[in-house]
N, C-alpha and C. Protein backbone atom coordinates (compact mmCIF):
# COMPACT_ATOMS: atom_id res chain seq x y z
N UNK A 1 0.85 -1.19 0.00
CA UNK A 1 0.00 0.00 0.00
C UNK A 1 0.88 1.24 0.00
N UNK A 2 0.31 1.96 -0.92
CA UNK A 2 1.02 3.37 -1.39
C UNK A 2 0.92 4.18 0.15
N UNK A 3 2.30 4.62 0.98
CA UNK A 3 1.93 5.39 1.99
C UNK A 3 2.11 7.21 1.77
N UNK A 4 1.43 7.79 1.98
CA UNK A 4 1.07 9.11 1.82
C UNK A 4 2.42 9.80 1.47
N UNK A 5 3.48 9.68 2.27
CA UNK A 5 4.73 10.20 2.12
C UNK A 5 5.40 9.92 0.78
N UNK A 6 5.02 9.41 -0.21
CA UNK A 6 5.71 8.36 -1.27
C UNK A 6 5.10 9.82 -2.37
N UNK A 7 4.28 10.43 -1.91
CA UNK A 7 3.98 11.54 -3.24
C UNK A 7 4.61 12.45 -2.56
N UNK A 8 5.42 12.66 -1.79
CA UNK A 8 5.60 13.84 -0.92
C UNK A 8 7.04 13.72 -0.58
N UNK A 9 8.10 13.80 -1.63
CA UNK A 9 9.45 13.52 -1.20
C UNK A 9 10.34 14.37 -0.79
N UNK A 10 11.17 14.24 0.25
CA UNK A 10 12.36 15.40 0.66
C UNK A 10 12.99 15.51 -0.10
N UNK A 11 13.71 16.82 -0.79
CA UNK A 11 14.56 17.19 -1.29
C UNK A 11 15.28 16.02 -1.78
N UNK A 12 16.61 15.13 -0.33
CA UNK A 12 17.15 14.52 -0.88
C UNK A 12 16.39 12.80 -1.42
N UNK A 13 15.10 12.71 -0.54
CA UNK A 13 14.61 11.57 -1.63
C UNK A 13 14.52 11.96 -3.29
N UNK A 14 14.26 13.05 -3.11
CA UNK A 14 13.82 13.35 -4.57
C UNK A 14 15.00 13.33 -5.33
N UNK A 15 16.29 13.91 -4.85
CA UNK A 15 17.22 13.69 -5.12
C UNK A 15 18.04 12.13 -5.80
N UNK A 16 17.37 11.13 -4.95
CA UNK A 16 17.68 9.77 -5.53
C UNK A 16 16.90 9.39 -6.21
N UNK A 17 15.41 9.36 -6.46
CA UNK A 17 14.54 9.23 -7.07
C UNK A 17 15.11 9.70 -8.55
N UNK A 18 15.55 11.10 -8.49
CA UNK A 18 16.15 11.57 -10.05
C UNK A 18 16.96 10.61 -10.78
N UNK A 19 17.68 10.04 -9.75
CA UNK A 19 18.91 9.14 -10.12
C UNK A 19 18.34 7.78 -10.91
N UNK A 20 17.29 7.41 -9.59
CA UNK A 20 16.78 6.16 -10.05
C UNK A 20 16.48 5.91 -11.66
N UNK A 21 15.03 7.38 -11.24
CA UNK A 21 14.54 7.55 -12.81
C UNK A 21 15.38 7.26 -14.12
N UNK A 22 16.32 8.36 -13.95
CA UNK A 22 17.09 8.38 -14.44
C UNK A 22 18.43 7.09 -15.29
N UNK A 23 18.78 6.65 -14.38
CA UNK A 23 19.74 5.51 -14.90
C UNK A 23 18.94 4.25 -14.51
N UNK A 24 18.05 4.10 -14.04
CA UNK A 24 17.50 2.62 -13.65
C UNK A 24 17.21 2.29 -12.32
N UNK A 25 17.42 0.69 -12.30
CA UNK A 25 17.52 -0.08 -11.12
C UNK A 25 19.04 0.25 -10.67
N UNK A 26 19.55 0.65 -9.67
CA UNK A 26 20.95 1.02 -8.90
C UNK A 26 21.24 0.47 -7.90
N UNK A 27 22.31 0.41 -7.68
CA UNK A 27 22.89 0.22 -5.68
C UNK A 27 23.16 1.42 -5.34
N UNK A 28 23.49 1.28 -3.62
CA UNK A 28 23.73 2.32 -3.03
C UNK A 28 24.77 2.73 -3.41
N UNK A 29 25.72 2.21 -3.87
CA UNK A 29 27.30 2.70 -4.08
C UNK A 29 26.93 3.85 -5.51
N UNK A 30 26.16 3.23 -6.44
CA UNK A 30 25.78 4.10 -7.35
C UNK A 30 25.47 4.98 -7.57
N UNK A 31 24.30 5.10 -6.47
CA UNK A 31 23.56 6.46 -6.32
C UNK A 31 24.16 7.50 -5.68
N UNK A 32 25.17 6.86 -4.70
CA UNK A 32 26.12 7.47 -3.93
C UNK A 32 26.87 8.29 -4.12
N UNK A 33 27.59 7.51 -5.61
CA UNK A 33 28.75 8.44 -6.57
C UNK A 33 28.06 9.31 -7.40
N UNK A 34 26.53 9.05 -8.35
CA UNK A 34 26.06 10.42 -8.84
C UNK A 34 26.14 11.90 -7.49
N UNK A 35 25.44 11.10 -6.40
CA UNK A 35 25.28 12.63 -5.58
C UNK A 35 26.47 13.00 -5.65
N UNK A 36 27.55 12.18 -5.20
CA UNK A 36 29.09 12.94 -5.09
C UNK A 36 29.87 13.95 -5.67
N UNK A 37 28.69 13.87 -6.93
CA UNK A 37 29.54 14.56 -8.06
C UNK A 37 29.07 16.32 -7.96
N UNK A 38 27.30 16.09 -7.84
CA UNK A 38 27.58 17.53 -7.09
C UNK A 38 27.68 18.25 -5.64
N UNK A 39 27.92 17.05 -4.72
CA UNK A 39 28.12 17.78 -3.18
C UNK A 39 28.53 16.71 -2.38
N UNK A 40 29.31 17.02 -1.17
CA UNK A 40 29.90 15.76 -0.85
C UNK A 40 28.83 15.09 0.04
N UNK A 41 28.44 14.14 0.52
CA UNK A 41 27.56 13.31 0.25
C UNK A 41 27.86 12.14 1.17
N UNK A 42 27.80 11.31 2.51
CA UNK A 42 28.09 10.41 3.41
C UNK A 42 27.49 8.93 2.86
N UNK A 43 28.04 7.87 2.31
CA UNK A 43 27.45 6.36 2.06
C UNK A 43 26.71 5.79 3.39
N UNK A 44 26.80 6.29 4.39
CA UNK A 44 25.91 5.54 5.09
C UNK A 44 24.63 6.19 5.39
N UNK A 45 24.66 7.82 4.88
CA UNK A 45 23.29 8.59 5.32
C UNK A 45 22.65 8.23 3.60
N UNK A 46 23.21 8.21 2.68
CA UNK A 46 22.67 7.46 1.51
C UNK A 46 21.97 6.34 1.76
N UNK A 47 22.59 5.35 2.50
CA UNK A 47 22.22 3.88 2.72
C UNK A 47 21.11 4.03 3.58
N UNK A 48 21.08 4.68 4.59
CA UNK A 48 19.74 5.05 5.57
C UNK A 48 18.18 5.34 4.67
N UNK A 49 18.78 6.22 3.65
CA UNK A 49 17.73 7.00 3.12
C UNK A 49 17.16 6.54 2.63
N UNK A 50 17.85 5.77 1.88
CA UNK A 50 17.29 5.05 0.48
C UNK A 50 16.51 3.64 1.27
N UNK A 51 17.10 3.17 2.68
CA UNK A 51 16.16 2.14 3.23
C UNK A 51 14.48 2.65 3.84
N UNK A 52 14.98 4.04 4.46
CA UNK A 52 13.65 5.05 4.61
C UNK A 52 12.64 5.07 3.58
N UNK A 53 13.07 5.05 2.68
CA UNK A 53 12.53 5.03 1.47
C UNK A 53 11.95 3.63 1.06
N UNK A 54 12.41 2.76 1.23
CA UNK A 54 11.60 1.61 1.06
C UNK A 54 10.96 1.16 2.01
N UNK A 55 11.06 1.61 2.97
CA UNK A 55 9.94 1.52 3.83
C UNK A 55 8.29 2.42 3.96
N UNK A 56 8.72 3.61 3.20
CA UNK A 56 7.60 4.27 2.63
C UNK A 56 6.63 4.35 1.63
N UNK A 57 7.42 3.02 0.75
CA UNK A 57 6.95 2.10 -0.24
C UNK A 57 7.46 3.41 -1.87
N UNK A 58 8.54 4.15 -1.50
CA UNK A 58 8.99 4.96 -2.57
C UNK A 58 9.94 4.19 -3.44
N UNK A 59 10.31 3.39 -2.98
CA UNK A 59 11.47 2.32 -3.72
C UNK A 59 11.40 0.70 -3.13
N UNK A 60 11.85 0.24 -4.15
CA UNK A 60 11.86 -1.17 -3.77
C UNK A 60 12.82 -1.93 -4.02
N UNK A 61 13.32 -2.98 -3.25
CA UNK A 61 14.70 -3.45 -3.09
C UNK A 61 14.50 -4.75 -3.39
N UNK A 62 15.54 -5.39 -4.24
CA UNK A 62 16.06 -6.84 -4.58
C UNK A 62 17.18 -7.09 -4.24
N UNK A 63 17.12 -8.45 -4.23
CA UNK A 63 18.62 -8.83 -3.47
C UNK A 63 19.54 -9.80 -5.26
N UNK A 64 20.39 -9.40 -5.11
CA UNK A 64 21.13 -10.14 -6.27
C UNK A 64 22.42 -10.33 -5.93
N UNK A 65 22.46 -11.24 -5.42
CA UNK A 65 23.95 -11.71 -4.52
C UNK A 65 23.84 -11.13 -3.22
N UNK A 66 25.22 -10.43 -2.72
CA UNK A 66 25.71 -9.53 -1.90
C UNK A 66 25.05 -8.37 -1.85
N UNK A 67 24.47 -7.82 -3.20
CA UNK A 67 23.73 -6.55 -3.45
C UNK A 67 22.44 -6.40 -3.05
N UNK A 68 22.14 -4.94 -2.95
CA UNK A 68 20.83 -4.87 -2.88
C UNK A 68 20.42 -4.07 -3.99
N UNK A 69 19.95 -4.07 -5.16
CA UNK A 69 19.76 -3.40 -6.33
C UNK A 69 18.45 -2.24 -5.52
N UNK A 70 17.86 -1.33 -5.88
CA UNK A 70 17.20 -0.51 -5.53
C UNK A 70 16.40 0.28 -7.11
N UNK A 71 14.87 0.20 -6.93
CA UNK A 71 13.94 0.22 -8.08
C UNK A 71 13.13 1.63 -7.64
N UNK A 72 12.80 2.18 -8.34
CA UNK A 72 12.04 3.95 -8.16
C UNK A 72 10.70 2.77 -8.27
N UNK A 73 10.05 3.20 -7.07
CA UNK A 73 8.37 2.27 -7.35
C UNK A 73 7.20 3.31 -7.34
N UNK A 74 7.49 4.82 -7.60
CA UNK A 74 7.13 6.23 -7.50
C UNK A 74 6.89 6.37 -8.96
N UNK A 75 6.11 6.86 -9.50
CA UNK A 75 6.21 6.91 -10.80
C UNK A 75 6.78 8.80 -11.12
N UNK A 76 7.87 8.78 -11.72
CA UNK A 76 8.13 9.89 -12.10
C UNK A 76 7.19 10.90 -12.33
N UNK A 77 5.77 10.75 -13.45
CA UNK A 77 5.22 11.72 -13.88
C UNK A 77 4.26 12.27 -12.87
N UNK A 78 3.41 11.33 -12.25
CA UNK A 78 2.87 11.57 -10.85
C UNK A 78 3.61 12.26 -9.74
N UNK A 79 4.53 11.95 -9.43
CA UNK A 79 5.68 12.68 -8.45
C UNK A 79 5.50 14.05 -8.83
N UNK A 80 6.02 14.58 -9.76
CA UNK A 80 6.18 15.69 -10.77
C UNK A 80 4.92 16.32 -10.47
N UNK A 81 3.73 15.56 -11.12
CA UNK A 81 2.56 16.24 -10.90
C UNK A 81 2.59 16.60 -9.37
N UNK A 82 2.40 15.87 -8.68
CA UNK A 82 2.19 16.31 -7.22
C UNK A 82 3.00 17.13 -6.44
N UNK A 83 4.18 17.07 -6.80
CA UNK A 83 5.16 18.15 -6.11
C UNK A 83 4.71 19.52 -6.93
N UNK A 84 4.43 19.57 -8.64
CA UNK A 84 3.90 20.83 -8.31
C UNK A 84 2.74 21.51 -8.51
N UNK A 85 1.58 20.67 -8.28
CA UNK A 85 0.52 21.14 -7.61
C UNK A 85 0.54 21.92 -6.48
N UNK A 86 1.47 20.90 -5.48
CA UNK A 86 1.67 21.99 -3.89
C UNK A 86 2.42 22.83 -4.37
N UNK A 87 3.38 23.13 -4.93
CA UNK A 87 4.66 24.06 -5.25
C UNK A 87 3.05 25.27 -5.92
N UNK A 88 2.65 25.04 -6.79
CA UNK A 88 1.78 26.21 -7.76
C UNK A 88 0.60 26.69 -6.32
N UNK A 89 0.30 25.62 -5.77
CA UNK A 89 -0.92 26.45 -4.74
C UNK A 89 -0.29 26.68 -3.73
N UNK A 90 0.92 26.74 -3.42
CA UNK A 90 1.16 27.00 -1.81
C UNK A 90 2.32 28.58 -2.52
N UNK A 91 3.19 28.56 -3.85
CA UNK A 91 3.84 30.13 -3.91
C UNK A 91 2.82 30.58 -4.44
N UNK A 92 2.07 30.12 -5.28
CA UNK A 92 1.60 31.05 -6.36
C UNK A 92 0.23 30.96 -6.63
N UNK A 93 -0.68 30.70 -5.19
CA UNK A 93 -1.92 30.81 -5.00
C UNK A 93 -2.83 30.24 -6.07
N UNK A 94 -2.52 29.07 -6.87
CA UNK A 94 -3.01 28.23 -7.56
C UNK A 94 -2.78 28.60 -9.17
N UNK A 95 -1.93 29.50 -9.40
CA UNK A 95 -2.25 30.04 -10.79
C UNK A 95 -0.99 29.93 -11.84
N UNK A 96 -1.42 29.42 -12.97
CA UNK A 96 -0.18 28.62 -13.50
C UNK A 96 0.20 29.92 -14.70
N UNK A 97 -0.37 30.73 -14.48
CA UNK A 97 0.06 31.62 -15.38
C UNK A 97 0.79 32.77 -14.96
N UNK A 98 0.83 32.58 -13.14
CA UNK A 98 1.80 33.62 -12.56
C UNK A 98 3.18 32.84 -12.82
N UNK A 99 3.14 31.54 -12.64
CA UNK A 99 4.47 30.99 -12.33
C UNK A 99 5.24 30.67 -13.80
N UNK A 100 4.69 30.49 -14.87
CA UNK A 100 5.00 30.89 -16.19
C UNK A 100 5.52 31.98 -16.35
N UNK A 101 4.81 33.18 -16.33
CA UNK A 101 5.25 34.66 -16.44
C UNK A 101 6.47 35.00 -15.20
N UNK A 102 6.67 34.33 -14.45
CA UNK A 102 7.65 34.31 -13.62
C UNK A 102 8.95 33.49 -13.64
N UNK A 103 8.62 32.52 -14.24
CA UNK A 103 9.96 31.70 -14.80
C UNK A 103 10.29 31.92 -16.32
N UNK A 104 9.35 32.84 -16.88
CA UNK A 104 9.45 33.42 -18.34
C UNK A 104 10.70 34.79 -17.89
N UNK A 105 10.24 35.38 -17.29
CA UNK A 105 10.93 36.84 -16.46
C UNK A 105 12.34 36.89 -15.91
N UNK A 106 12.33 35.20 -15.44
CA UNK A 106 13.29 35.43 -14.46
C UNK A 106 14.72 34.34 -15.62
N UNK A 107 13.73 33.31 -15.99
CA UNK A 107 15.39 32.51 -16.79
C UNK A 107 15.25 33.16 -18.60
N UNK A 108 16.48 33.03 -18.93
CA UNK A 108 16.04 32.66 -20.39
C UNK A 108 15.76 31.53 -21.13
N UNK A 109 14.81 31.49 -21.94
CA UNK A 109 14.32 30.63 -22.78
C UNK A 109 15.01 30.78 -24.06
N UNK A 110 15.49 29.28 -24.36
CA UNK A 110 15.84 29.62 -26.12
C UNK A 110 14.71 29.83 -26.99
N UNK A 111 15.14 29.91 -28.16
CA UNK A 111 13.96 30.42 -29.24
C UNK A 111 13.06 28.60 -29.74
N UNK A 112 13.99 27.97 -29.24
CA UNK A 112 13.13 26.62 -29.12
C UNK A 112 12.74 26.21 -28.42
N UNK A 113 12.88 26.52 -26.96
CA UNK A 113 11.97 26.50 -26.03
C UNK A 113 10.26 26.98 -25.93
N UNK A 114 10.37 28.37 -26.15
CA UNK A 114 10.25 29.26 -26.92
C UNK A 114 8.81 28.88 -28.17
N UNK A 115 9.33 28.24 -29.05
CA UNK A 115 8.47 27.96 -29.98
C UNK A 115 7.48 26.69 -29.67
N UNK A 116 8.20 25.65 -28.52
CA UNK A 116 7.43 24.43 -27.78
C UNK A 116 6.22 25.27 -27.29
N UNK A 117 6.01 26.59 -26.81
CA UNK A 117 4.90 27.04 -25.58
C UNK A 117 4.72 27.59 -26.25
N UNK A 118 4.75 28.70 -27.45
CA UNK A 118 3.80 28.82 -28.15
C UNK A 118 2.89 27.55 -29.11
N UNK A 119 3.77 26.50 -29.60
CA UNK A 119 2.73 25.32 -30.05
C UNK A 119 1.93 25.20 -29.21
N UNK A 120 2.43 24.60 -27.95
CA UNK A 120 1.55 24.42 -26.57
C UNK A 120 0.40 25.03 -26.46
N UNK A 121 0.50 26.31 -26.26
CA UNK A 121 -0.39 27.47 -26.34
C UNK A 121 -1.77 27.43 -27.52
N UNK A 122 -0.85 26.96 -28.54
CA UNK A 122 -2.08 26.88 -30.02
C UNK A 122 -2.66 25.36 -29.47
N UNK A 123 -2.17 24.63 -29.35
CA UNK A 123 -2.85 23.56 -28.99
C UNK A 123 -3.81 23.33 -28.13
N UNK A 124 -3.64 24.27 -26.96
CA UNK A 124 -4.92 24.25 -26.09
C UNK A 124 -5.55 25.22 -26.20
N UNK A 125 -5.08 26.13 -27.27
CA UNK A 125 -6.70 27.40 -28.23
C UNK A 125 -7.35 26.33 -28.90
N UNK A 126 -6.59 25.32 -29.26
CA UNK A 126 -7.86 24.55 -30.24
C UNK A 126 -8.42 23.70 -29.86
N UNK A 127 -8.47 23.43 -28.27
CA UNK A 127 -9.24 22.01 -27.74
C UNK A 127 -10.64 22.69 -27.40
């Protein structure tokens, strides 16, 4: 059973979760050395986390030998959705067109970025 916390990840779950997504099924040593690369990073508070985590039913663990391989059981696009639902109603009082015009304002967009949200845009004038 999906426990409530599993849509609702800390920073650094989310942090391994990226990884997971990302390259696959992993070990701790794996996930260990991506974080390493941008901050230094302790193997045994990794190893904690990532067991925290399967106990919250966010990941799931196999044994293959000596190893414990480690599986994202979170589905990326859901995650995503749900982190920013709260992220859009809790800064930006539910409105997806402040936080657009605000990440329009604040980064630059290439001209192909750019041309994706205007398609975007025509696409949901024509639904």
């Amino acid at each position: 059973m999906k426990n409530k916390d599993s849509s609702n990840p800390t920073p650094s779950e989310l942090a391994i979760l990226q990884i997971l997504w990302k390259d696959g099924p992993s070990t701790v040593k794996h996930v260990h050395e991506k974080l390493s690369e941008e901050k230094e990073v302790v193997y045994t508070t990794i190893l904690k986390t990532m067991q925290v985590m399967s106990e919250k039913g966010m990941l799931r663990r196999t044994a293959k030998g000596r190893k414990h391989i480690y599986h994202a059981a979170v589905n990326q696009d859901e995650t995503q959705d749900a982190l920013l639902d709260r992220f859009l109603d809790k800064t930006f009082g539910g409105s997806a067109s402040k936080l657009v015009l605000k990440a329009l304002g604040n980064y630059s967009a290439s001209k192909e970025e750019l041309d994706q949200i205007k398609q975007f845009i025509e696409r949901k004038k024509n639904k």
